[in-house]
Protein backbone atom coordinates (compact mmCIF):
# COMPACT_ATOMS: atom_id res chain seq x y z
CA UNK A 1 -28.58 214.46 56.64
CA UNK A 2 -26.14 212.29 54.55
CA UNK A 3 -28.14 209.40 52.79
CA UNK A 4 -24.93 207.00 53.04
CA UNK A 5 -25.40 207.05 57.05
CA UNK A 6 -28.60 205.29 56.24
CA UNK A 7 -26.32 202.25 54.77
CA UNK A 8 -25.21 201.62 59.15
CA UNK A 9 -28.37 200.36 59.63
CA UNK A 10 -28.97 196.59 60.30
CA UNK A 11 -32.20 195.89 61.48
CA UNK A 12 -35.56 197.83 60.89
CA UNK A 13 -36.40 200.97 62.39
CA UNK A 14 -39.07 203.10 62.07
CA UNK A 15 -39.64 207.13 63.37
CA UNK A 16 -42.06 209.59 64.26
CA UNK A 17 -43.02 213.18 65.58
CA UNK A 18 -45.16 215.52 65.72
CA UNK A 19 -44.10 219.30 66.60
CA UNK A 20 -47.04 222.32 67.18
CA UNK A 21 -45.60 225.91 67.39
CA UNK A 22 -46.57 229.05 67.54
CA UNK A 23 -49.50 230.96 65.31
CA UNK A 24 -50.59 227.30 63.71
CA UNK A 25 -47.48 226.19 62.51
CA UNK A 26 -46.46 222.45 63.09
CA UNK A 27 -43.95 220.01 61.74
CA UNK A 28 -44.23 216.31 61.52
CA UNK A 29 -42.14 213.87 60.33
CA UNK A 30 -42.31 210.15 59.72
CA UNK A 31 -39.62 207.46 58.38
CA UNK A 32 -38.48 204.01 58.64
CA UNK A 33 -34.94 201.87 56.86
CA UNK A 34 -35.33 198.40 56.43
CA UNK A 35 -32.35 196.86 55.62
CA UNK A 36 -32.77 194.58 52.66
CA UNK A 37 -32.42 191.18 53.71
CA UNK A 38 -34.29 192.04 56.88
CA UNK A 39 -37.05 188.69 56.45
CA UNK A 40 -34.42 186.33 54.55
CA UNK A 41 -32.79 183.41 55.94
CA UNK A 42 -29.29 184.17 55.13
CA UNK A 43 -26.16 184.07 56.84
CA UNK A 44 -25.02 187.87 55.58
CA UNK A 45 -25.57 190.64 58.16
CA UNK A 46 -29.17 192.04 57.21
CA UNK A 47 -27.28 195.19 55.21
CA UNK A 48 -25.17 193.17 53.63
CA UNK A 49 -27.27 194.27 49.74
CA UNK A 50 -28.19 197.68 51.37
CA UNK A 51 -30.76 199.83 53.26
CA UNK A 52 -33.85 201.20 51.82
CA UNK A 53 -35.44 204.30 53.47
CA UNK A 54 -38.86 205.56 53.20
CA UNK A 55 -39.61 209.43 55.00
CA UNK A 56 -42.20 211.75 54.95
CA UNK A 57 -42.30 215.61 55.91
CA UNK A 58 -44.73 218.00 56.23
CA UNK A 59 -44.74 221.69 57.02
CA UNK A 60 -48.29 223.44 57.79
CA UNK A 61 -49.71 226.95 58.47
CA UNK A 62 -53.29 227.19 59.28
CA UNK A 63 -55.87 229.89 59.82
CA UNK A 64 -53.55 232.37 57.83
CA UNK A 65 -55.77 235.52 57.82
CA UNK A 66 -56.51 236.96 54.56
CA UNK A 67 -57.66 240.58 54.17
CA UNK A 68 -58.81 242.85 51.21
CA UNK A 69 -57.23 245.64 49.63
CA UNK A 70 -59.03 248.17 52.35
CA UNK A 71 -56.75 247.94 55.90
CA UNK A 72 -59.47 246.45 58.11
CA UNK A 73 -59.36 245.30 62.17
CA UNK A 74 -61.21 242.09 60.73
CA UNK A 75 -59.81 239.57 58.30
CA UNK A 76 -61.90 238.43 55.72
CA UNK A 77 -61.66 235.12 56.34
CA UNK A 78 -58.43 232.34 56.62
CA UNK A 79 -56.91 230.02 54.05
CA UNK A 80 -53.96 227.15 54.78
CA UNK A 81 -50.56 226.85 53.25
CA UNK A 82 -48.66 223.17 53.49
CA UNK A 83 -45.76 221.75 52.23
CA UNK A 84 -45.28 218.27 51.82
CA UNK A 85 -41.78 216.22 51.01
CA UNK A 86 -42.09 212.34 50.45
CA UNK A 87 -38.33 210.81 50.48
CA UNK A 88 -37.20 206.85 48.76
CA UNK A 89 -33.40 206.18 49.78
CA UNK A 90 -31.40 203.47 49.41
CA UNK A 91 -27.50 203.00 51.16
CA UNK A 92 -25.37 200.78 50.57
CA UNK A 93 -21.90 200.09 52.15
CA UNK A 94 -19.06 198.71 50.12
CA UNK A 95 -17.88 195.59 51.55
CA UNK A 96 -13.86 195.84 53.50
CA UNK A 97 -13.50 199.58 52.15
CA UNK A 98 -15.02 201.66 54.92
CA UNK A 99 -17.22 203.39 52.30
CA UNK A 100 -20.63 204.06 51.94
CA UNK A 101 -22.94 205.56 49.25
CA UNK A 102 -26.47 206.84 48.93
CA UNK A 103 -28.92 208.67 47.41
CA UNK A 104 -32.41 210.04 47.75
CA UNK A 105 -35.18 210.89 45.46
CA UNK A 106 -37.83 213.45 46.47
CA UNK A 107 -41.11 214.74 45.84
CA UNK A 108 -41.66 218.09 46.96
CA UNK A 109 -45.46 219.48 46.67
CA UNK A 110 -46.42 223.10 48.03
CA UNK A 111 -49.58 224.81 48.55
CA UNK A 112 -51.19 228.23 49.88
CA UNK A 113 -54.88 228.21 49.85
CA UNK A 114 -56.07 226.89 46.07
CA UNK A 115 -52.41 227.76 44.50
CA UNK A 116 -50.41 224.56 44.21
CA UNK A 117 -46.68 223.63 42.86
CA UNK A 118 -44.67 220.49 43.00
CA UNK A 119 -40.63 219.28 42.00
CA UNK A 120 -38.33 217.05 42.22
CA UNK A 121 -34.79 216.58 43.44
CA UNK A 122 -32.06 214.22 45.02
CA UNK A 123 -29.81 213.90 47.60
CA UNK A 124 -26.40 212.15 46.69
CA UNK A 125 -24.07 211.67 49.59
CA UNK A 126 -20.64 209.50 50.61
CA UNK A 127 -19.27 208.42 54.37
CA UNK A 128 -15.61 207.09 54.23
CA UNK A 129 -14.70 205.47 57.87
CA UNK A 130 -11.46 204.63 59.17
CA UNK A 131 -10.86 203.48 62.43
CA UNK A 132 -11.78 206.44 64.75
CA UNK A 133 -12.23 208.86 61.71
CA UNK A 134 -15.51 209.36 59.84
CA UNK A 135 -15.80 212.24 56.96
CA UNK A 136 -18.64 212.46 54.73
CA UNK A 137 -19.74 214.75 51.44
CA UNK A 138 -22.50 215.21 49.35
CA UNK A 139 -25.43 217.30 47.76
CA UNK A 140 -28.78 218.28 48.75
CA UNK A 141 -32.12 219.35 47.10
CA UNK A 142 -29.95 218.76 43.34
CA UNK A 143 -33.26 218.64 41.11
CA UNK A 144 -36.36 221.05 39.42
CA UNK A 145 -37.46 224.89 40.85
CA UNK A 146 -40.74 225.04 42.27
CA UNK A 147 -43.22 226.75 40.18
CA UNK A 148 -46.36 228.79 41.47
CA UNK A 149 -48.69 230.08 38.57
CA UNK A 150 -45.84 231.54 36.17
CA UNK A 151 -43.45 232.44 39.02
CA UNK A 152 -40.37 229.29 39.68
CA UNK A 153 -38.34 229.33 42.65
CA UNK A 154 -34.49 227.31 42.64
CA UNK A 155 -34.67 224.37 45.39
CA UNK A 156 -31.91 225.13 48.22
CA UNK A 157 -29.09 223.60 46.71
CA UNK A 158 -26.05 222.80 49.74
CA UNK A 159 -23.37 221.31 48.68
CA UNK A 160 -21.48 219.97 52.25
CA UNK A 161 -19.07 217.95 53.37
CA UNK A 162 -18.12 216.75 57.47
CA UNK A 163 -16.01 214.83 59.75
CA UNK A 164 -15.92 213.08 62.80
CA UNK A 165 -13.82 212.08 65.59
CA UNK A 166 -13.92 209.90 68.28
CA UNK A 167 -10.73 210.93 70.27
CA UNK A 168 -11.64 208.74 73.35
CA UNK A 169 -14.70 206.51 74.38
CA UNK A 170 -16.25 209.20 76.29
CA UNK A 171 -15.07 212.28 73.37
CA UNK A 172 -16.79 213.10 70.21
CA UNK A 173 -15.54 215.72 67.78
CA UNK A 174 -17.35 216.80 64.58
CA UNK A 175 -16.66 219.66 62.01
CA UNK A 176 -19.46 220.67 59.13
CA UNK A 177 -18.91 223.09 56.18
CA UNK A 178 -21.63 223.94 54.10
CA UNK A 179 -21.75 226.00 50.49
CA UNK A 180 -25.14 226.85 49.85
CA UNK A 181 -26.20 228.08 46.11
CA UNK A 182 -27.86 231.22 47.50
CA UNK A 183 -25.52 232.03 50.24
CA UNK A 184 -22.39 231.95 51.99
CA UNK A 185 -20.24 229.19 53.39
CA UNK A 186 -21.25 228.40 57.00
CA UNK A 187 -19.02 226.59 59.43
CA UNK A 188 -19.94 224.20 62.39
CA UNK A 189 -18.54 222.66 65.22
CA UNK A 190 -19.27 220.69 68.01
CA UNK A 191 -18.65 217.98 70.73
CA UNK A 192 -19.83 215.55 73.01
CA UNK A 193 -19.09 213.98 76.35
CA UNK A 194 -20.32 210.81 76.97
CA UNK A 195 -20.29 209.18 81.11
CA UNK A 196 -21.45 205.91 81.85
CA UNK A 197 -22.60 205.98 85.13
CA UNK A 198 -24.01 202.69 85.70
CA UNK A 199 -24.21 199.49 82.87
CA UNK A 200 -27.67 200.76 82.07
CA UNK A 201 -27.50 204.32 82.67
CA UNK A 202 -25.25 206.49 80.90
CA UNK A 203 -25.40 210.57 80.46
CA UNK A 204 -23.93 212.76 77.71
CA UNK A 205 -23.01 216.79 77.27
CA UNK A 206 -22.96 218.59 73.93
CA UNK A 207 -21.81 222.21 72.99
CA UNK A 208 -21.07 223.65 69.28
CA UNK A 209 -21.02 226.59 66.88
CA UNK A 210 -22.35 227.18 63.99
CA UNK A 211 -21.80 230.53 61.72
CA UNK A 212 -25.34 230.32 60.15
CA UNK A 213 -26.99 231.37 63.56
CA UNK A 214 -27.42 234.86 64.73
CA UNK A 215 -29.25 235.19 67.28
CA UNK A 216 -26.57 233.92 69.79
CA UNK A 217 -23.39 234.11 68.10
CA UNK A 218 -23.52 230.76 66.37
CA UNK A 219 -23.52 229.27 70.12
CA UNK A 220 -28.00 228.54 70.09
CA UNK A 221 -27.32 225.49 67.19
């Protein structure tokens, strides 16, 4: 996610979902951009002074089972761990240059069972667009380590930068490197097909790689 994308946006939207997996672990997410001159009476396009953007994550585990220091069939009992991030952004795209710029500022609290932690961070990014061209760089999670009791834990720094291409009305190409603090520098690609079959039905096919997967060559996302 580059914040400066969020700068595109020129009317109010707002997003939701809600995803349960396996052993108690579910994921929702929640955000809305309201471009700034969204209720004024004013002849500029509504993001004409920028886009604000307000998110919320959340990451849970419940029923973890906790057990004693003697191996036992039966836990002891269960105990919850959750991690919540709540995201302000604000984009704004500088007018007849093609670029954009944006940043967000984040609140990241953790906890497992009565053990809590909390930081902070940013996200600074840039989109430059040129006719069919699009490339974008920027920083994530730039801020504070998380701290449990006396042990503190870096945030996932990335730096990464990305282009895209629309080669024809119907092709989409798009390239992503990202340098990660921790770890090494993963590549991605990928495309898209895009068929309108009818004025108000229209279908689309997507394939890419990425280097940071394993578990099917880079081909499963």
């Amino acid at each position: 996610y580059n914040p400066a994308g969020l700068a595109a946006m020129k009317r109010f939207q707002a997003a939701g979902s809600h995803t349960s997996q396996f052993q108690g672990v579910s994921h929702k997410f929640a955000a809305l951009s309201v471009p700034l001159l969204s209720w004024v009476d004013s002849q500029k396009v509504k993001n004409a002074n920028g886009v604000l953007g307000l998110a919320v994550y959340n990451l849970s585990v419940d029923e973890i089972e906790r057990r004693g220091l003697v191996d036992t069939d039966t836990a002891n009992e269960t105990f919850e761990a959750s991690d919540f991030a709540y995201a302000l952004s604000y984009a704004y795209a500088v007018p007849n240059t093609g670029l954009a710029l944006g940043a967000t500022t984040k609140l990241i609290t953790s906890k497992i069972d009565d053990k809590s932690a909390s930081a902070y961070a940013m996200d600074l990014g840039g989109q430059y667009q040129q006719g069919r061209l699009n490339l974008g760089l920027g920083v994530r999670n730039l801020g504070s380590g998380i701290k449990f009791v006396s042990e503190s834990d870096p945030l996932p720094l990335v730096i990464f930068s990305g282009a895209g291409m629309q080669f024809t009305e119907s092709m989409l190409g798009t390239l992503e490197v990202d340098m990660p603090r921790d770890n090494k520098v993963t590549l991605g690609l990928g495309g898209e097909y895009r068929h309108q079959f009818a004025p108000k039905l229209a279908g689309s096919a997507r394939a890419g790689y990425n280097t940071s997967r394993r578990d099917a060559g880079g081909i499963a996302g």
